[in-house]
C-alpha atoms as a PDB file:
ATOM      1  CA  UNK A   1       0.000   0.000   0.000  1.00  0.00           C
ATOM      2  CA  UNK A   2       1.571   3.287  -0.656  1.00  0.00           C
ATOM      3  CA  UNK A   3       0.953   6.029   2.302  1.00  0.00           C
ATOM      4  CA  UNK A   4       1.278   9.494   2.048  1.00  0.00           C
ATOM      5  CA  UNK A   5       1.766  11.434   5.608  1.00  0.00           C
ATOM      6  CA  UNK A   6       0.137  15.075   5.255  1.00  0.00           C
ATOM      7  CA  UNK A   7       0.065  17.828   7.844  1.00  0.00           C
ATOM      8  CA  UNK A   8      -2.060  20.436   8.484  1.00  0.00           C
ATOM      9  CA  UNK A   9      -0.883  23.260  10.648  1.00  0.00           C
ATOM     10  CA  UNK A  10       2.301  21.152  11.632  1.00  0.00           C
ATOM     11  CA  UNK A  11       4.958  18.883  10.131  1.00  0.00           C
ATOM     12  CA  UNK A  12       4.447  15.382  11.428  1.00  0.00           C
ATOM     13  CA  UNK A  13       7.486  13.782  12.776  1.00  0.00           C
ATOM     14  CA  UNK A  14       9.487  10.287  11.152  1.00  0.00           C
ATOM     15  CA  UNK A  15       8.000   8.610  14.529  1.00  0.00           C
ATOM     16  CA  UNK A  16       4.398   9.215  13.497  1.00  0.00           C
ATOM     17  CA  UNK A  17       5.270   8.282   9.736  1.00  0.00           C
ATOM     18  CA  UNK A  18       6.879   4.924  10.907  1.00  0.00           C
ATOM     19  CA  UNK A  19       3.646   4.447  13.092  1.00  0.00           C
ATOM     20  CA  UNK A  20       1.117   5.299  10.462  1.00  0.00           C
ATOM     21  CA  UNK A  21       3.510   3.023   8.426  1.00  0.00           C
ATOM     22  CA  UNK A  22       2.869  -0.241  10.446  1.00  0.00           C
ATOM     23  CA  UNK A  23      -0.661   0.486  11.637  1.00  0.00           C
ATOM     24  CA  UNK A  24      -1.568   0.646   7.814  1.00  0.00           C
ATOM     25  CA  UNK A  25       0.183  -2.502   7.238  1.00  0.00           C
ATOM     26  CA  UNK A  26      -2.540  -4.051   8.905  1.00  0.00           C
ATOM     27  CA  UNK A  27      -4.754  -2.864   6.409  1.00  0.00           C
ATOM     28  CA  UNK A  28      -2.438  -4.964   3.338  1.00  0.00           C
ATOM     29  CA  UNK A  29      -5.366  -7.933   4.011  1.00  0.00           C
ATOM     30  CA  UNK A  30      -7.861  -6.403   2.938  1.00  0.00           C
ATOM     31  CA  UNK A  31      -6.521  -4.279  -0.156  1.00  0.00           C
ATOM     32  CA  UNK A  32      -3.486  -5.203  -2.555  1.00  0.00           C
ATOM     33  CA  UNK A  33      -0.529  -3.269  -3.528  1.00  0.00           C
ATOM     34  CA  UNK A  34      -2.721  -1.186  -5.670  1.00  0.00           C
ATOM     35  CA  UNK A  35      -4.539   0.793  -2.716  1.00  0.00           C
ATOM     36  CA  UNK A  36      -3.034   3.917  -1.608  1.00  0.00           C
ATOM     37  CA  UNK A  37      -4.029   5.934   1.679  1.00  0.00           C
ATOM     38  CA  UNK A  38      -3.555   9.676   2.597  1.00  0.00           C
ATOM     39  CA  UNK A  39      -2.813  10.258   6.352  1.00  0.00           C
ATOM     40  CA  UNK A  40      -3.887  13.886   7.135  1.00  0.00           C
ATOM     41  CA  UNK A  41      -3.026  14.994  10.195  1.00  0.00           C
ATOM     42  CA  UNK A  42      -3.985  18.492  12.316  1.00  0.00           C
ATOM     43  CA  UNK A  43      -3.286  20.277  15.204  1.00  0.00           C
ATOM     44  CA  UNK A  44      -5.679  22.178  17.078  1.00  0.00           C
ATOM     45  CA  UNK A  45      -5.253  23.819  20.546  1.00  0.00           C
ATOM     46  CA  UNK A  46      -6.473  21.094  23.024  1.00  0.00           C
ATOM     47  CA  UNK A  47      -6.844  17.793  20.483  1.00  0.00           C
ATOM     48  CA  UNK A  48      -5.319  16.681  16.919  1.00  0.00           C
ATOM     49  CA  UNK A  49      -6.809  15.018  14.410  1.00  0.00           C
ATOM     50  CA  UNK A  50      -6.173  12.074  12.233  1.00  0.00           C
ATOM     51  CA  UNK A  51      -7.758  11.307   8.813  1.00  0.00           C
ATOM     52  CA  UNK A  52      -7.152   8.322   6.722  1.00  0.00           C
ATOM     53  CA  UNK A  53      -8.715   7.870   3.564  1.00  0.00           C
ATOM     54  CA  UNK A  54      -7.767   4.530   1.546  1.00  0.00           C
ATOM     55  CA  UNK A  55      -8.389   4.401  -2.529  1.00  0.00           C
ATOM     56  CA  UNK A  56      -8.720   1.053  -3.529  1.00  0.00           C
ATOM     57  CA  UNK A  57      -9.369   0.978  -7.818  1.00  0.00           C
ATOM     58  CA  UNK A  58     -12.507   3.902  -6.938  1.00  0.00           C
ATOM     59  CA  UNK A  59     -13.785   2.471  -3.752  1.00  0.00           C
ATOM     60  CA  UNK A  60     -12.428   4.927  -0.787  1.00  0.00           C
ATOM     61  CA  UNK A  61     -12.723   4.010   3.002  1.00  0.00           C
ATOM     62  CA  UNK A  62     -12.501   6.858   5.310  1.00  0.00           C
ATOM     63  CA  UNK A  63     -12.394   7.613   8.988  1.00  0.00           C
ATOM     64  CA  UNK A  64     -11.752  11.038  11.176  1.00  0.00           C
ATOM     65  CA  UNK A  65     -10.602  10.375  15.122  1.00  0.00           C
ATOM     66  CA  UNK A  66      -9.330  13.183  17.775  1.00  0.00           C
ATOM     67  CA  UNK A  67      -7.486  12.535  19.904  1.00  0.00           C
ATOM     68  CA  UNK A  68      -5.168  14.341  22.575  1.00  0.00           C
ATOM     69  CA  UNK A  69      -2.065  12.708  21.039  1.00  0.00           C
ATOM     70  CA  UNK A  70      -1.622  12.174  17.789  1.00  0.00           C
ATOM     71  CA  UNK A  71      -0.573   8.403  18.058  1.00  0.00           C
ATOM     72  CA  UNK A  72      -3.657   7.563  19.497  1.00  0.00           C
ATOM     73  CA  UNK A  73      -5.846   9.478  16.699  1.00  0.00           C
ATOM     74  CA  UNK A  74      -4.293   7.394  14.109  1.00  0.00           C
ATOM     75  CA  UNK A  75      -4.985   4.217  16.291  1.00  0.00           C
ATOM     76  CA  UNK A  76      -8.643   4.993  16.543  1.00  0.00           C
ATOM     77  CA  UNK A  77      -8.775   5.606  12.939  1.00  0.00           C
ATOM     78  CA  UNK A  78      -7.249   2.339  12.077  1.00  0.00           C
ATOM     79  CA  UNK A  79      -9.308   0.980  14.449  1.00  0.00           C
ATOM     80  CA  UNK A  80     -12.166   2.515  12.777  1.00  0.00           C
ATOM     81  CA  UNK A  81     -11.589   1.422   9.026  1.00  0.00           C
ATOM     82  CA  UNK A  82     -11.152  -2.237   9.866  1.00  0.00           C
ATOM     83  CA  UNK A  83     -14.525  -2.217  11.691  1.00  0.00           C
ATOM     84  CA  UNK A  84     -15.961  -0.093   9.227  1.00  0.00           C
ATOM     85  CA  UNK A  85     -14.450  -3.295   6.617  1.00  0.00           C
ATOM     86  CA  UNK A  86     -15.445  -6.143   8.615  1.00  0.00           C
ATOM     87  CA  UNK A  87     -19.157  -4.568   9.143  1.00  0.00           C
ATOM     88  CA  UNK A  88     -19.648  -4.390   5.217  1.00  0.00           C
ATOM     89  CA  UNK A  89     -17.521  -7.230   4.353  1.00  0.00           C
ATOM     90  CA  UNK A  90     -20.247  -9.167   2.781  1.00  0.00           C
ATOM     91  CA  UNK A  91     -20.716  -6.464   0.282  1.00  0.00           C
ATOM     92  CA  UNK A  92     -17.722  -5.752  -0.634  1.00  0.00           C
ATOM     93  CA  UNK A  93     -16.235  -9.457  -0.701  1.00  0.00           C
ATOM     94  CA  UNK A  94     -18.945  -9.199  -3.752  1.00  0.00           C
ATOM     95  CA  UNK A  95     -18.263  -5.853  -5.577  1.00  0.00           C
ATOM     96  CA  UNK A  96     -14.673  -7.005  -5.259  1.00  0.00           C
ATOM     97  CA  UNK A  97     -15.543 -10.882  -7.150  1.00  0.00           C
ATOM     98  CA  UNK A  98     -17.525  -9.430  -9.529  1.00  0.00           C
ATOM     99  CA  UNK A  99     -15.495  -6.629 -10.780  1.00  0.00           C
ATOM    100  CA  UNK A 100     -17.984  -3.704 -10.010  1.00  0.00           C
ATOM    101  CA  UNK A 101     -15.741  -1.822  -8.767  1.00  0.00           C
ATOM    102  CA  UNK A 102     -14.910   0.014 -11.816  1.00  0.00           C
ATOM    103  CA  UNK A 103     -18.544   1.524 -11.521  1.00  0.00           C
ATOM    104  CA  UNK A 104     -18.153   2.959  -8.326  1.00  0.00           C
ATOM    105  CA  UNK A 105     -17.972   6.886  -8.318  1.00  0.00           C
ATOM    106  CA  UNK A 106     -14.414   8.285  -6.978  1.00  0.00           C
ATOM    107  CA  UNK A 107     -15.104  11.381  -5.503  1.00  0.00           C
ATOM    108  CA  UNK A 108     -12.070  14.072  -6.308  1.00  0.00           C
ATOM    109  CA  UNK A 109     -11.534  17.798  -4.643  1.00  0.00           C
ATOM    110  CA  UNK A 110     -11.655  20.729  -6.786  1.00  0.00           C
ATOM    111  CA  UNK A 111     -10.368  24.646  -5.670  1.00  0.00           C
ATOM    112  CA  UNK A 112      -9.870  24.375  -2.124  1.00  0.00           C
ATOM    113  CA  UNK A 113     -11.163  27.767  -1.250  1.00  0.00           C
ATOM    114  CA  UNK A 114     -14.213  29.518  -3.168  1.00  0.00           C
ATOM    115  CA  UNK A 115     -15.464  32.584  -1.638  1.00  0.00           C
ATOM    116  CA  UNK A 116     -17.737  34.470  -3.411  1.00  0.00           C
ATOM    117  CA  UNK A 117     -17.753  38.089  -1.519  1.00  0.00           C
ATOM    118  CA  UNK A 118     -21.066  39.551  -3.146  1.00  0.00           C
ATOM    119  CA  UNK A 119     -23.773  37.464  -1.498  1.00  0.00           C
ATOM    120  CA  UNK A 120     -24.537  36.644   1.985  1.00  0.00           C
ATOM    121  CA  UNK A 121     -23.461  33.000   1.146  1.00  0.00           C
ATOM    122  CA  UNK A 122     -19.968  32.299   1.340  1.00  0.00           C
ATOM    123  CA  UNK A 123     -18.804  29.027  -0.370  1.00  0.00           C
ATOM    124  CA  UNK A 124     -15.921  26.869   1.461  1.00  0.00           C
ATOM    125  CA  UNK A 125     -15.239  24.388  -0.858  1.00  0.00           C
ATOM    126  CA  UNK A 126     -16.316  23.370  -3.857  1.00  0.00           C
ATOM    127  CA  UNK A 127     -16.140  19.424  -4.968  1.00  0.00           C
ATOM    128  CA  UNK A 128     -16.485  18.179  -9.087  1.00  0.00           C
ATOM    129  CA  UNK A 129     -17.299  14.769  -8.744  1.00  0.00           C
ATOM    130  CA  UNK A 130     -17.755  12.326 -11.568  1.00  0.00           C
ATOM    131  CA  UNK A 131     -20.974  10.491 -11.850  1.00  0.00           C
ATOM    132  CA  UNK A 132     -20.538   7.003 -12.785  1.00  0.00           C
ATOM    133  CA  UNK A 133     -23.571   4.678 -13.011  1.00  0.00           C
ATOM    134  CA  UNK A 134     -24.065   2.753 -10.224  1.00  0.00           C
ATOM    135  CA  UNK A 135     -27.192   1.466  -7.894  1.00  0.00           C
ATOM    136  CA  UNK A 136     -28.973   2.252  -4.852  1.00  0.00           C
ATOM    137  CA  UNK A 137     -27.005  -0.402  -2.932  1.00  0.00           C
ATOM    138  CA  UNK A 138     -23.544   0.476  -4.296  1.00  0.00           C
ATOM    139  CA  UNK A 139     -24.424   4.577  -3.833  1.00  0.00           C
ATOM    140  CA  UNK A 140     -25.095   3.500  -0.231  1.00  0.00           C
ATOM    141  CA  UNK A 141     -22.490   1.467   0.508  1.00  0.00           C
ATOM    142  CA  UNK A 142     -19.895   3.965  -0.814  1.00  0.00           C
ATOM    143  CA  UNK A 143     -21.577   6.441   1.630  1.00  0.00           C
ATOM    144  CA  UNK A 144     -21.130   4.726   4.664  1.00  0.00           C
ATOM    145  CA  UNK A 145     -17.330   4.213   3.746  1.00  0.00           C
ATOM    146  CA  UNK A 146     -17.444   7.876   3.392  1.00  0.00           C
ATOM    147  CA  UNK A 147     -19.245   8.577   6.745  1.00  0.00           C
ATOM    148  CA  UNK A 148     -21.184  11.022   4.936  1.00  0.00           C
ATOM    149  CA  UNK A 149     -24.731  11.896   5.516  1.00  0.00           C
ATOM    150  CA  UNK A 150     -25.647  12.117   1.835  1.00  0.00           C
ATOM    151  CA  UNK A 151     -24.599  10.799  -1.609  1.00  0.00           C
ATOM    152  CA  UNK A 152     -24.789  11.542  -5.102  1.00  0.00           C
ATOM    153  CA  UNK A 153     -24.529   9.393  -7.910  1.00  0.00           C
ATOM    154  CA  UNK A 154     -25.937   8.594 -11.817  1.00  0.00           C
ATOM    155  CA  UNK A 155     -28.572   5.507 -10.803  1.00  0.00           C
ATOM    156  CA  UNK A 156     -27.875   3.322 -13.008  1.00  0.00           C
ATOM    157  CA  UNK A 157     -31.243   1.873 -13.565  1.00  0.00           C
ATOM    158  CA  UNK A 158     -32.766   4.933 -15.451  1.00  0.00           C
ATOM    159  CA  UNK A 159     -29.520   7.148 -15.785  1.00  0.00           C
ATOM    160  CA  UNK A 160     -30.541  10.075 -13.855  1.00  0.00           C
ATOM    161  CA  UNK A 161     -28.742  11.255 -11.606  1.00  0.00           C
ATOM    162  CA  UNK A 162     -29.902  10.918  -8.083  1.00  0.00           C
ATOM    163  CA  UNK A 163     -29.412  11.352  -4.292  1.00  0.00           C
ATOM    164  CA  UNK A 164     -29.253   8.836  -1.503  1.00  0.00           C
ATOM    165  CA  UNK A 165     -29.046  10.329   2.433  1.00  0.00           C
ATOM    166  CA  UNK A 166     -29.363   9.012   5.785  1.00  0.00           C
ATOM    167  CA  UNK A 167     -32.124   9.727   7.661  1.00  0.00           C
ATOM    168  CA  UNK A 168     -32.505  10.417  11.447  1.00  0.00           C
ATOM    169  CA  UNK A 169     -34.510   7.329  11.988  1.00  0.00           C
ATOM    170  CA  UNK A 170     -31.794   4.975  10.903  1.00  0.00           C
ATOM    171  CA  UNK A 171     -33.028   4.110   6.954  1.00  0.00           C
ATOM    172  CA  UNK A 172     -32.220   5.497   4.216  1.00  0.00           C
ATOM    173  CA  UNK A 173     -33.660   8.342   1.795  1.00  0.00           C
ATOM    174  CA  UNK A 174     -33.385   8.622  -2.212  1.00  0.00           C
ATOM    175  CA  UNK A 175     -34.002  11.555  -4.244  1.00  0.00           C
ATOM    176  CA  UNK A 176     -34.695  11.593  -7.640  1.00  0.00           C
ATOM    177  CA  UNK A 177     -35.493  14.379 -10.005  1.00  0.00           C
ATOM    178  CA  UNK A 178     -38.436  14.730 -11.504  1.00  0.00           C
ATOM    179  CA  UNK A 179     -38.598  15.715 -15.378  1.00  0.00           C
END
């Protein structure tokens, strides 16, 4: 797995590299040589944060953690992707066999910072995403390795593209347009 060690308001140190490093290695089970992860981490006054995000061929797996040391950030995100794995292996054990993985939307930053100084709105960030066809189930499943509330992808059973969210009650929401 290539890793790539990012900081955010700080340079992280070889120690932490090294670290990230062998508590990724863990990770080598259930991805190939192909995946690659990005380690961001930031300091804030009382806590730091730790964010992993792991591209395997379009599928990502992500998890946040803070932490009052750094080291144990990354552990609880480690800790977090391989039970966010095990929970949906059944799934993806199949999108992996049957080679559907090429459908699944890879979501990809644009300009960082968009500020638009004219309206009362000010806009952060601004994401392009490509919209691949995939289904319900797939759309969903790529949103809870996210751990994002919401979702949008091209359904693939009537090409329009669509929404899926998660709902307060525990299920599951779709939006669709209507023509």
């Amino acid at each position: 797995m290539n890793i790539t060690v990012v900081g955010r308001k700080c340079t992280p140190r070889d120690s932490f590299k090294e670290r990230a490093d062998k508590k990724l290695s863990k990770l080598d089970k259930f991805f190939g040589a192909e995946a690659s992860a990005k380690v961001t981490a930031t300091v804030e006054k009382k806590f730091q944060t730790v964010e992993v995000t792991v591209d395997n061929n379009g599928m990502f797996f992500r998890a946040q953690a803070k932490a009052e040391n750094m080291n144990d950030a990354l552990d609880e995100c480690v800790d977090l992707l391989v039970r966010q794995i095990r929970k949906n292996r059944t799934k993806l054990e199949k999108r992996f066999r049957s080679g559907s993985l090429d459908d699944v939307i890879a979501e990809t930053s644009a300009a960082d910072d968009v500020v638009e100084e004219e309206t009362q709105y000010d806009v952060i960030r601004t994401k392009v995403i490509p919209l691949k066809p995939q289904s319900v189930d797939e759309a969903i499943l790529q949103m809870n390795m996210l751990g994002h509330k919401f979702y949008m992808f091209r359904n693939s059973a009537d090409n329009s593209v669509a929404l899926v969210y998660s709902r307060e009650d525990g299920g599951y929401g779709l939006i669709t347009p209507q023509e």
